[in-house]
Protein backbone atom coordinates (compact mmCIF):
# COMPACT_ATOMS: atom_id res chain seq x y z
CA UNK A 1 30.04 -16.97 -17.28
CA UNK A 2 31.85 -17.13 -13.97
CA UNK A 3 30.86 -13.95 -11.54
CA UNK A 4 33.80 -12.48 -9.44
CA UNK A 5 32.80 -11.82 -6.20
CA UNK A 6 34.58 -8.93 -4.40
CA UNK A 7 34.97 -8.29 -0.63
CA UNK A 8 33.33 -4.68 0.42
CA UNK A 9 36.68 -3.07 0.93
CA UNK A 10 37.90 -4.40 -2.70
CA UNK A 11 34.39 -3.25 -4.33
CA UNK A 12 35.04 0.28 -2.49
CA UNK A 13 37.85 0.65 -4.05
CA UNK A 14 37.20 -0.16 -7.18
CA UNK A 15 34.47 2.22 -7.53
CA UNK A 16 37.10 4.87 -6.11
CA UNK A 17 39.20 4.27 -8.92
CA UNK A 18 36.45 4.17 -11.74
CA UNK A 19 35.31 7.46 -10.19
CA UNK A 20 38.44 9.13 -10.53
CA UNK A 21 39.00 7.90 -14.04
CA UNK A 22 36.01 9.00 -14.84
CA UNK A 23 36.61 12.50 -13.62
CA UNK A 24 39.45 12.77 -15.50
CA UNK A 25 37.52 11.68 -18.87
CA UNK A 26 35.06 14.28 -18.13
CA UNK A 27 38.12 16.91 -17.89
CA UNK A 28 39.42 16.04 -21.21
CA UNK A 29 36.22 15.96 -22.64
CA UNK A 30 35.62 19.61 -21.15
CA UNK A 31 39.13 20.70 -22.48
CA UNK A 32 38.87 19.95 -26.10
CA UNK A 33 35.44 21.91 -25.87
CA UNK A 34 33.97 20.40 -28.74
CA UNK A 35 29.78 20.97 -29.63
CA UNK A 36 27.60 23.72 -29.07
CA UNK A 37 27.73 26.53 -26.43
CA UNK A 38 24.96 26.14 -23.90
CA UNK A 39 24.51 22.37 -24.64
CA UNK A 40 25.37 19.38 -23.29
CA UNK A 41 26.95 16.95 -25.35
CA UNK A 42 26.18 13.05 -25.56
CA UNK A 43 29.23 12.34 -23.82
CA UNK A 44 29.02 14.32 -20.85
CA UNK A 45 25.59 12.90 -20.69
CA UNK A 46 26.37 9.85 -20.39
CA UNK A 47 29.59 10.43 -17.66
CA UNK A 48 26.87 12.58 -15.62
CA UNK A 49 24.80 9.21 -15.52
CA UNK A 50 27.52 7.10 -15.35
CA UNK A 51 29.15 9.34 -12.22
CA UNK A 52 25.44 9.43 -10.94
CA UNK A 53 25.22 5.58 -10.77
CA UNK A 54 28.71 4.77 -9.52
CA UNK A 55 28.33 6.97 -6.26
CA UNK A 56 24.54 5.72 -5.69
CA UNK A 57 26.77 2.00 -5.11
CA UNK A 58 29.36 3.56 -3.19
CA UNK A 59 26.52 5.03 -1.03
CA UNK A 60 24.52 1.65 -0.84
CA UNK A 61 27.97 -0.02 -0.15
CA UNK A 62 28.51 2.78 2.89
CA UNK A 63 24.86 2.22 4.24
CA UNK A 64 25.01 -1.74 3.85
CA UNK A 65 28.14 -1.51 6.00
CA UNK A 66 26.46 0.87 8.70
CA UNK A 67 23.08 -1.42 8.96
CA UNK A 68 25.54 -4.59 9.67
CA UNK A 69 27.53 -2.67 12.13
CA UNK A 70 24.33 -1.83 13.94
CA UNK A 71 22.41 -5.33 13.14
CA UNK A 72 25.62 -6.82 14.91
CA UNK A 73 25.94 -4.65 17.80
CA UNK A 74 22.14 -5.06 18.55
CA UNK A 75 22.90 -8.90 17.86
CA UNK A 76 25.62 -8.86 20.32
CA UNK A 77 24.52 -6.62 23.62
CA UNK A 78 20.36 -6.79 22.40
CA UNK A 79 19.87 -9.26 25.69
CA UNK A 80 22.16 -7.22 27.59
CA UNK A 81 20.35 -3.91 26.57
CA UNK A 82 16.75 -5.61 27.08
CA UNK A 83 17.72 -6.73 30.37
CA UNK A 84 19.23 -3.85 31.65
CA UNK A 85 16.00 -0.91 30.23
CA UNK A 86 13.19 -4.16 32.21
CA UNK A 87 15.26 -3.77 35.39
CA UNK A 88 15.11 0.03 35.06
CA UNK A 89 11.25 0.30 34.64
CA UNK A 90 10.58 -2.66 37.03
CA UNK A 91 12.76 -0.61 39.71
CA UNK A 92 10.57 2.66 38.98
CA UNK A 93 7.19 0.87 39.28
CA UNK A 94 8.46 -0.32 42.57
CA UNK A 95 9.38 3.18 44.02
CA UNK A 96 5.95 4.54 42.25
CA UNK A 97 4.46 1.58 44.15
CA UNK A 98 5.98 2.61 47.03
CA UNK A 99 5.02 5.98 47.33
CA UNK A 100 1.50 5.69 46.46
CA UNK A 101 1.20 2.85 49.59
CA UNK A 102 3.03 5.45 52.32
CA UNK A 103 1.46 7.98 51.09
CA UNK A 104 3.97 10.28 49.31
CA UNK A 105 2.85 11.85 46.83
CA UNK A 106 4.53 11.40 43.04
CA UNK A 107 6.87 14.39 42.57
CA UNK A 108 6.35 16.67 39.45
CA UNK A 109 9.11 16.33 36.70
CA UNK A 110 11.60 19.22 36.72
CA UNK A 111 11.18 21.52 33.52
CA UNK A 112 8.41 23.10 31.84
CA UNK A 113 7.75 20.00 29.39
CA UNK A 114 6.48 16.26 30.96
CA UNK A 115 9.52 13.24 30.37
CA UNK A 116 8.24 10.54 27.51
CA UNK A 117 8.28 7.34 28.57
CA UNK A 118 11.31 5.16 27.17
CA UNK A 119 9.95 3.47 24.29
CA UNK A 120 11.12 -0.78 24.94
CA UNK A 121 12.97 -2.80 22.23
CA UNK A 122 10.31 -5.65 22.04
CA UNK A 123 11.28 -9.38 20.43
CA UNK A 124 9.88 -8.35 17.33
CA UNK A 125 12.08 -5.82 17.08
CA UNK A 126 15.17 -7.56 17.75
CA UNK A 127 13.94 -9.99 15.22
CA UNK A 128 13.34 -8.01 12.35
CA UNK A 129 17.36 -6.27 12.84
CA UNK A 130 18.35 -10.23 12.88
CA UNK A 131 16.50 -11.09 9.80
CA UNK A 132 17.53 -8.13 8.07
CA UNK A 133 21.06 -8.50 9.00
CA UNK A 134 22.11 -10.60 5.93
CA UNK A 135 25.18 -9.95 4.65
CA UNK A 136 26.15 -10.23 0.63
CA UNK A 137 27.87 -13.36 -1.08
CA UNK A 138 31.37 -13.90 -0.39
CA UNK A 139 31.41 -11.15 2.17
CA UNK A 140 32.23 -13.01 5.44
CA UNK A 141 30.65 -11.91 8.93
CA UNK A 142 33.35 -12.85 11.30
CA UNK A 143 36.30 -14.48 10.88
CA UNK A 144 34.48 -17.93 12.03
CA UNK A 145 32.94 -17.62 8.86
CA UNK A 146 36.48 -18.15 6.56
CA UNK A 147 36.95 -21.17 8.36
CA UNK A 148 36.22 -25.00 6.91
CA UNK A 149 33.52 -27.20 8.49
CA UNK A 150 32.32 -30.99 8.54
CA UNK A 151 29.93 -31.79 6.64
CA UNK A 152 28.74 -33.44 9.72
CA UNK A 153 28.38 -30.60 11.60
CA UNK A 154 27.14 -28.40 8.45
CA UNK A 155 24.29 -30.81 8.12
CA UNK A 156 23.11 -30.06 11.99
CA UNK A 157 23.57 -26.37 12.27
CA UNK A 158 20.11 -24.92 11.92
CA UNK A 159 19.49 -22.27 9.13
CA UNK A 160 20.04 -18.84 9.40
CA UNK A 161 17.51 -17.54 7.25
CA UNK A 162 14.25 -16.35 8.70
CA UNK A 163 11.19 -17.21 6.46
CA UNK A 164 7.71 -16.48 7.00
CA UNK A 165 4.41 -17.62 4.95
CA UNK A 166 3.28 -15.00 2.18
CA UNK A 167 -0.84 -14.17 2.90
CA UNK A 168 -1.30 -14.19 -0.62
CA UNK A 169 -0.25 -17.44 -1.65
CA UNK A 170 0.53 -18.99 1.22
CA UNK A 171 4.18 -20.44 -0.06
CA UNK A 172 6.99 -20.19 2.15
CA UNK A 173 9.93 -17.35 1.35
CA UNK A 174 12.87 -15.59 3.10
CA UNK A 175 11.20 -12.74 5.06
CA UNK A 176 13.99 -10.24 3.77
CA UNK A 177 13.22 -11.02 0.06
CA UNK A 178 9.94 -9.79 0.62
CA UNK A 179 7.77 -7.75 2.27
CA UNK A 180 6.57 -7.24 5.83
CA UNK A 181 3.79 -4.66 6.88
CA UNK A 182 4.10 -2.72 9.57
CA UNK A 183 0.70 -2.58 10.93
CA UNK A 184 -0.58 -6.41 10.74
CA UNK A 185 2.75 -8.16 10.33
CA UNK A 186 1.55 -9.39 7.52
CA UNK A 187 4.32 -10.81 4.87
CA UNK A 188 4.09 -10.63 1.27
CA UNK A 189 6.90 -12.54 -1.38
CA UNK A 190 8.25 -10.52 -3.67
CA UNK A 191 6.20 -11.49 -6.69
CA UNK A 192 2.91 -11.05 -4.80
CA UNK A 193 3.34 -7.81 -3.65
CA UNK A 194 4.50 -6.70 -7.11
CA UNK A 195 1.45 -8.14 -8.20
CA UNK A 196 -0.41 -6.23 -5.61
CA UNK A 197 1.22 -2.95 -7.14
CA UNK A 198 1.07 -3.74 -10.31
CA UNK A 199 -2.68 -4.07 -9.74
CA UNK A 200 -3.21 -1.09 -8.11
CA UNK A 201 -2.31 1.56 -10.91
CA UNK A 202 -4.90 -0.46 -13.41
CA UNK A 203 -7.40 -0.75 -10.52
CA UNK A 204 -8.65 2.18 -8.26
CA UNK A 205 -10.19 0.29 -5.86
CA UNK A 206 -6.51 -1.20 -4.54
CA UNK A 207 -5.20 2.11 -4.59
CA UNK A 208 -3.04 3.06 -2.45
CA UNK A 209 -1.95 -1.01 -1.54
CA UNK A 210 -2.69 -1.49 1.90
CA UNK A 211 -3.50 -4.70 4.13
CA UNK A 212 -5.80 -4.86 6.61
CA UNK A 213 -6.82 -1.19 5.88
CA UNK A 214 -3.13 0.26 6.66
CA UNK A 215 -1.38 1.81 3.38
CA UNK A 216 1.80 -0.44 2.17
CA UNK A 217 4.57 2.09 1.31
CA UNK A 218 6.47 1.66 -1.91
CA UNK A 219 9.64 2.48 0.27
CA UNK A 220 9.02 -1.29 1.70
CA UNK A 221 9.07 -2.82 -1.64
CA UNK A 222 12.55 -0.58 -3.40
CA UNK A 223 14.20 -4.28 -3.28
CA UNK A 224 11.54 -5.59 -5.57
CA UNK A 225 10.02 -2.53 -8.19
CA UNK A 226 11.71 -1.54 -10.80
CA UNK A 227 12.93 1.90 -11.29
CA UNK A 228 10.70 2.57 -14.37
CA UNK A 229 7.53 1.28 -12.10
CA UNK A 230 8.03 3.39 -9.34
CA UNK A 231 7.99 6.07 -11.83
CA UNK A 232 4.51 4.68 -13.00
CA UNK A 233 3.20 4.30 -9.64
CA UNK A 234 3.95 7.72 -8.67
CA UNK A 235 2.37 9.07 -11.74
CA UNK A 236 -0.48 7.21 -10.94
CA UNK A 237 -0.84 8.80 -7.62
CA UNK A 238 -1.03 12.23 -8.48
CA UNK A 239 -3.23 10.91 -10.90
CA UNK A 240 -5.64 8.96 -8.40
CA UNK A 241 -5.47 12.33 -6.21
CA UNK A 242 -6.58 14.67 -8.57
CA UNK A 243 -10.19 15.38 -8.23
CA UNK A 244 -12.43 15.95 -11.40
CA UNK A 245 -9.55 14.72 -13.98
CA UNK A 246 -9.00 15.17 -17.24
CA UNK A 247 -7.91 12.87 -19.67
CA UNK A 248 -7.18 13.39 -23.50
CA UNK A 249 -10.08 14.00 -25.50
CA UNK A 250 -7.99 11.74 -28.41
CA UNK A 251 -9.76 8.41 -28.34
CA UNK A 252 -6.43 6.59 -29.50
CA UNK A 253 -4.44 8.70 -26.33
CA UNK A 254 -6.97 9.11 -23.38
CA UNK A 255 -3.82 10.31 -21.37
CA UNK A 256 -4.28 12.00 -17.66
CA UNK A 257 -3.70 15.74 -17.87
CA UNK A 258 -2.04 16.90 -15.14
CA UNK A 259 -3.52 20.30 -13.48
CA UNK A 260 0.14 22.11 -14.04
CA UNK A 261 -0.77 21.29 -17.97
CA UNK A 262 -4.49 23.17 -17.83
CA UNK A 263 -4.82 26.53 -18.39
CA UNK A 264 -7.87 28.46 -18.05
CA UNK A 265 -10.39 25.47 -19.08
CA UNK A 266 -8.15 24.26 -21.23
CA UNK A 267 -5.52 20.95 -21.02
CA UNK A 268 -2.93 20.13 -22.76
CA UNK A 269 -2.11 16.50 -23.56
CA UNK A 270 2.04 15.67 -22.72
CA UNK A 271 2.00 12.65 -25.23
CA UNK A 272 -0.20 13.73 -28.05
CA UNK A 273 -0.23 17.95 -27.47
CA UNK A 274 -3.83 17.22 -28.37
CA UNK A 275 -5.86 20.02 -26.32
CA UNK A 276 -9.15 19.32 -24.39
CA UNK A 277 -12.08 21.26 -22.38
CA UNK A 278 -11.60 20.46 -18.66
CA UNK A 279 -15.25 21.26 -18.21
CA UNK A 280 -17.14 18.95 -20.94
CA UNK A 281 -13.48 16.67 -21.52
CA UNK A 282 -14.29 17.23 -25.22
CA UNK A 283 -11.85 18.81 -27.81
CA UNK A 284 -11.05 22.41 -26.65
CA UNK A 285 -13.36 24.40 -28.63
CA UNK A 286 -13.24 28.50 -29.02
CA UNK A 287 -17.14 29.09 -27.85
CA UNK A 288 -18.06 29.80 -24.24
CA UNK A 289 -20.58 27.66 -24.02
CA UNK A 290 -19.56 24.06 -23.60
CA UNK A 291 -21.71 22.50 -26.96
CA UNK A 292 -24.06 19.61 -26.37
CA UNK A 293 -23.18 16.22 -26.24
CA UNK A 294 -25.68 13.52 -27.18
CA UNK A 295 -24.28 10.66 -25.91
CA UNK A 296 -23.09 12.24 -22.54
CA UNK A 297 -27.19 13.22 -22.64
CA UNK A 298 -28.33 9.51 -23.39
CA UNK A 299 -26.13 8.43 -20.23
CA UNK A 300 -27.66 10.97 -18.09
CA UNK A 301 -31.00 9.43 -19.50
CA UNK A 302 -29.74 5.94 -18.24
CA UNK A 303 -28.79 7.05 -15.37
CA UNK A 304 -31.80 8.50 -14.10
CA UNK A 305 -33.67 5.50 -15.34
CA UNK A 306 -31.44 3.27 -13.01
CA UNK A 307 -31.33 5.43 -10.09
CA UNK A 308 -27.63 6.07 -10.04
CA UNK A 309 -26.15 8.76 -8.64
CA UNK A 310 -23.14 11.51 -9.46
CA UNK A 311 -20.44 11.96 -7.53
CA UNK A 312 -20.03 15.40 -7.17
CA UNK A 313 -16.40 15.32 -6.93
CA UNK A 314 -15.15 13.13 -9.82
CA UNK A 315 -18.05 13.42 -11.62
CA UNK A 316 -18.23 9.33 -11.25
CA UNK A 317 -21.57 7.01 -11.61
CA UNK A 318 -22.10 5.04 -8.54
CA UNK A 319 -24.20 1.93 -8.25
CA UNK A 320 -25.85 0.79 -4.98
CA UNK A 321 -27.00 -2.77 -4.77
CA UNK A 322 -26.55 -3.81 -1.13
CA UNK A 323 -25.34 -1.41 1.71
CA UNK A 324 -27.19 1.90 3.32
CA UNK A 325 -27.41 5.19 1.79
CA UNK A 326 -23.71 6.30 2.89
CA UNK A 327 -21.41 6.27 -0.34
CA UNK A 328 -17.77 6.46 -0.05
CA UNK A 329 -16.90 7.23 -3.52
CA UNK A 330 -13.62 5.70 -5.25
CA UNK A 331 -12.02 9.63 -4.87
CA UNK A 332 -13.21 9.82 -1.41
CA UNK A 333 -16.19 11.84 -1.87
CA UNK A 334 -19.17 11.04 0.72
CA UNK A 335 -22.30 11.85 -0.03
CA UNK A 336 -26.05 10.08 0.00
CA UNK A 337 -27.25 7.61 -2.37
CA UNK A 338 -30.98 9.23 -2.11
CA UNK A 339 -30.35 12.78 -2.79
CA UNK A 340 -26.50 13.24 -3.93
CA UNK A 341 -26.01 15.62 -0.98
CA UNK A 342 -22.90 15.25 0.74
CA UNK A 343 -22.85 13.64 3.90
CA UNK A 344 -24.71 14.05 6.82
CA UNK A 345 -25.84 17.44 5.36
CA UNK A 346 -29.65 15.78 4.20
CA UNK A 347 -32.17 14.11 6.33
CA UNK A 348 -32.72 11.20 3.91
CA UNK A 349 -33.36 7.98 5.88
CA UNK A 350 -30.33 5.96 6.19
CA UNK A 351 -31.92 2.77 4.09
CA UNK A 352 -34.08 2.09 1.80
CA UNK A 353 -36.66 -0.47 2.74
CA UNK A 354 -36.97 -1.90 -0.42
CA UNK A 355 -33.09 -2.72 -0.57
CA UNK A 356 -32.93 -3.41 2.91
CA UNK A 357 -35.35 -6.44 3.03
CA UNK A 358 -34.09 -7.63 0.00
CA UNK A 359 -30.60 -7.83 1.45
CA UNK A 360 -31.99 -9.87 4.91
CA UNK A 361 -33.27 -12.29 2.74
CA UNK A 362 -30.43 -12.40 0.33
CA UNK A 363 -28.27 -13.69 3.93
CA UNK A 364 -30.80 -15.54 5.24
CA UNK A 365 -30.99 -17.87 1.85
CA UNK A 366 -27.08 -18.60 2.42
CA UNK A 367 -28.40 -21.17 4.64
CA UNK A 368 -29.93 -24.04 2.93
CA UNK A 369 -32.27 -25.69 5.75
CA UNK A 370 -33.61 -21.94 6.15
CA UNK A 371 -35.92 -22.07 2.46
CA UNK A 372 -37.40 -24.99 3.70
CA UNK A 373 -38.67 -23.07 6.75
CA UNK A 374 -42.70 -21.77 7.25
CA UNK A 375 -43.60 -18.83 6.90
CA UNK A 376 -43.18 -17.67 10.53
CA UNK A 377 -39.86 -19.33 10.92
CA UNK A 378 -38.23 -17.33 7.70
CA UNK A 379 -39.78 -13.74 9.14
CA UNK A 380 -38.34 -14.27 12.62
CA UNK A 381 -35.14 -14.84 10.77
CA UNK A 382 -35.26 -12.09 8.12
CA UNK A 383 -35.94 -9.91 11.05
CA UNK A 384 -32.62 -10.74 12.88
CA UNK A 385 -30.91 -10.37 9.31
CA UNK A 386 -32.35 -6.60 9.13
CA UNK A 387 -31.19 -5.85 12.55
CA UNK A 388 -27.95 -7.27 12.32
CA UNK A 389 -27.37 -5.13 8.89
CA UNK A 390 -28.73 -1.81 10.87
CA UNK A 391 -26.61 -2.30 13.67
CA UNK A 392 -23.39 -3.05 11.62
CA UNK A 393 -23.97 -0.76 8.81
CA UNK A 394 -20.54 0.97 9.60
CA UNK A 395 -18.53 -2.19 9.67
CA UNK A 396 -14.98 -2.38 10.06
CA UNK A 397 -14.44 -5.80 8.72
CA UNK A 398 -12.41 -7.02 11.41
CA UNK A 399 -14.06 -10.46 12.14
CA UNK A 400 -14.16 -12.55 9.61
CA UNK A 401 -15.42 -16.28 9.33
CA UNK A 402 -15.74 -18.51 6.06
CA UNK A 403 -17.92 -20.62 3.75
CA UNK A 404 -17.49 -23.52 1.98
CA UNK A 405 -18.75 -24.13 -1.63
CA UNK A 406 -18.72 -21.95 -4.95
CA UNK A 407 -19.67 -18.55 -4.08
CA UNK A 408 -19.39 -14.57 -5.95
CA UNK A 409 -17.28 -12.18 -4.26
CA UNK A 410 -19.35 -9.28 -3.77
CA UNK A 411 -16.63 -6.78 -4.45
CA UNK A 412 -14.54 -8.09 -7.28
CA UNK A 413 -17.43 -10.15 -8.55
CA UNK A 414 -14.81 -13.42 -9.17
CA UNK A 415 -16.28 -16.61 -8.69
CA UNK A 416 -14.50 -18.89 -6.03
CA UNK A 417 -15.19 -22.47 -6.58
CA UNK A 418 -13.92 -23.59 -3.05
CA UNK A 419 -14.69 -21.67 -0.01
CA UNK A 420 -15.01 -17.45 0.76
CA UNK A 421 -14.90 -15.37 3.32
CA UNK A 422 -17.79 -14.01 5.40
CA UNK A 423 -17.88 -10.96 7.95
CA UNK A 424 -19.50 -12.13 10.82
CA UNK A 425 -20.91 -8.47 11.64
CA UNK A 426 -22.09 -7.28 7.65
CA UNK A 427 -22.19 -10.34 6.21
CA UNK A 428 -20.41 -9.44 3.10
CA UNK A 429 -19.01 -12.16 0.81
CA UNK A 430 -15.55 -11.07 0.04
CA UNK A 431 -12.47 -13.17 -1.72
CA UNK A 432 -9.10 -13.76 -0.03
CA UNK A 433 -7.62 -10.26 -2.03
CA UNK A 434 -10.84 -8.12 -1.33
CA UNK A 435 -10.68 -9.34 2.55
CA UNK A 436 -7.12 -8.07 3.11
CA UNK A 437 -6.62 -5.54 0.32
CA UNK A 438 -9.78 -4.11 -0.48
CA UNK A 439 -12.02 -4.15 2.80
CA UNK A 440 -9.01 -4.13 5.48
């Protein structure tokens, strides 16, 4: 089927005129006064959302014009401006200059409050209006733009669409299609970062999305969710946020009870009605006394038997097998792996020995000549491996090397049959998604 594609004064008015109609549908509707008192019928339902959607396009078709009108006025005087603001600050450092050689010294700002420096436009800026500045199908920018070309000269006019290379897959895309972060410049294509989203409200440990440690809003990516998964991911957050949860004690529901839906010790469920104990997150039961669980007891029997530890926040088992005694727990809870004290309030030794040498040698056998070494050779270098991990116990994973060959991930626990990354401080084996969007 052919698609009709309508100028933005044309599409304005259109909607104008189906808004109108539609106001006058609603007023016969409302005179014939048909259905119960006090309820809203089907019908004016349906105008409400129809009204709702029609002026949410004649507001998108308002803002789309505003952000050309600007994109084009930046395109137009942005050298002009740029020139004009480094002339102004060069001229300022000179008199500053100036003054501080004869002498003078720098006068005090009028006013009780100190002048902000003028923030500069920078190139990147510029940029990013440029690439953003696209205008829709059959909407032409200037009047250039309604007139025929050569095919010639077509053929050796440059593009105008900026692309950039997604870090997730590494394939080429139009930058405005997709995402770009604020913090690393970064770029994502649209069905990687919805994959990245996606991800992150099935697994906690990408929650909130983020690259390079910065938090990706999901005001970035509007173009690219859907409505009905921004509801999800929203849900998800207050879910992620609360501390202590409950879920449905229904094994064929297990939904997240929101706090609004507890009451005393007692939840709700907003699927199932089902009601459950916030304190043991069994079925709400009418006795003070929380009654005893077996099976909750037989995990606290494991537990202890494998030295994990409770977070005392979300109630969560944590695991240590490589790192020092400082947990960050998936809630944000801190606390030590030794005792299950919260942070720095214990004076538990930062590692344990035991887990410390094993993790030196667990680097040091990375290197293949190194097993073949004597006995003095490998100590020497299982000592450096110990310092280094002391020393870099708090790292920031910001320098990273790589390693060829099939190697684990140590946070995702994938296997990579080609190459992974390696921080050069930690030492930690992390895949290309745990690198940018786990670790940061």
């Amino acid at each position: 089927m052919a698609t009709i594609e309508l100028d933005p004064l044309t599409l304005g008015l259109v909607l104008q005129l189906q808004l109108q109609d539609l106001e006058e549908l609603a007023q016969n509707i409302q005179r014939k006064g048909k259905g119960r008192q006090g309820e809203a019928s089907d019908s004016v339902a349906a105008i409400e959302i129809f009204r709702h959607e029609l002026s949410s396009c004649a507001q998108l078709l308002s803002d789309k014009a505003m952000c050309q009108s600007i994109a084009h006025a930046v395109d137009m005087d942005g050298d002009a401006i740029r020139t004009f603001v480094e002339e102004e600050e060069r001229a300022i450092s000179d008199r500053e200059l100036a003054l501080l050689l004869s002498g003078v010294r720098k006068p005090r700002a009028s006013g009780n409050g100190t002048s902000a420096p003028t923030p500069s436009l920078s190139d990147r800026m510029f940029d990013m209006i440029k690439t953003l500045a696209v205008r829709p199908r059959g909407c032409p920018a200037s009047e250039s733009d309604t007139h025929a070309e050569s095919s010639t000269w077509a053929a050796s006019r440059p593009p105008q669409t900026t692309t950039g290379t997604c870090l997730a897959c590494c394939d080429e895309f139009p930058l405005f299609k997709g995402v770009s972060c604020m913090g690393c410049s970064h770029h994502y294509c649209p069905d990687c970062i919805e994959s990245l989203f996606r991800a992150s409200i099935t697994d906690e440990t990408l929650f909130p999305p983020k690259c390079c440690g910065q938090p990706i809003s999901i005001d970035l990516c509007r173009h690219i969710l859907p409505v009905d998964f921004r509801g999800q991911f929203h849900a998800k957050k207050i879910e992620f946020e609360t501390p202590n949860r409950t879920y449905c004690s229904q094994p064929s529901c297990s939904t997240f009870i929101p706090l609004g839906a507890i009451k005393g010790d007692v939840g709700t469920c907003v699927k199932c009605s089902a009601t459950t104990c916030s304190l043991c997150k069994k079925p709400a039961h009418s006795t003070t006394d929380c009654p005893d669980d077996p099976a909750a007891r037989e995990l606290m029997r494991l537990a202890e038997a494998e030295k994990w530890r409770k977070c005392s926040s979300c109630s969560r088992y944590v695991e240590l097998t490589i790192g020092c005694n400082h947990i960050t727990c998936r809630c944000g809870a801190q606390f030590c792996y030794e005792c299950g004290e919260t942070w720095k309030r214990c004076r538990c030794e930062l590692w344990e020995e035991g887990r410390l040498m094993a993790r030196a040698n667990n680097v040091v056998n990375r290197e293949p000549g190194n097993r073949r070494l004597d006995a003095h050779g490998r100590a020497n270098l299982v000592n450096r491996a110990r310092e280094n991990l002391v020393a870099n116990h708090e790292c920031l994973h910001r320098n990273w090397g790589s390693r060829t060959g099939r190697h684990r991930c140590e946070q995702c626990h994938d296997m990579l049959p080609n190459y992974i990354y390696e921080c050069r401080q930690c030492r930690i084996l992390a895949c290309r998604r745990c690198r940018y969007n786990r670790l940061g």
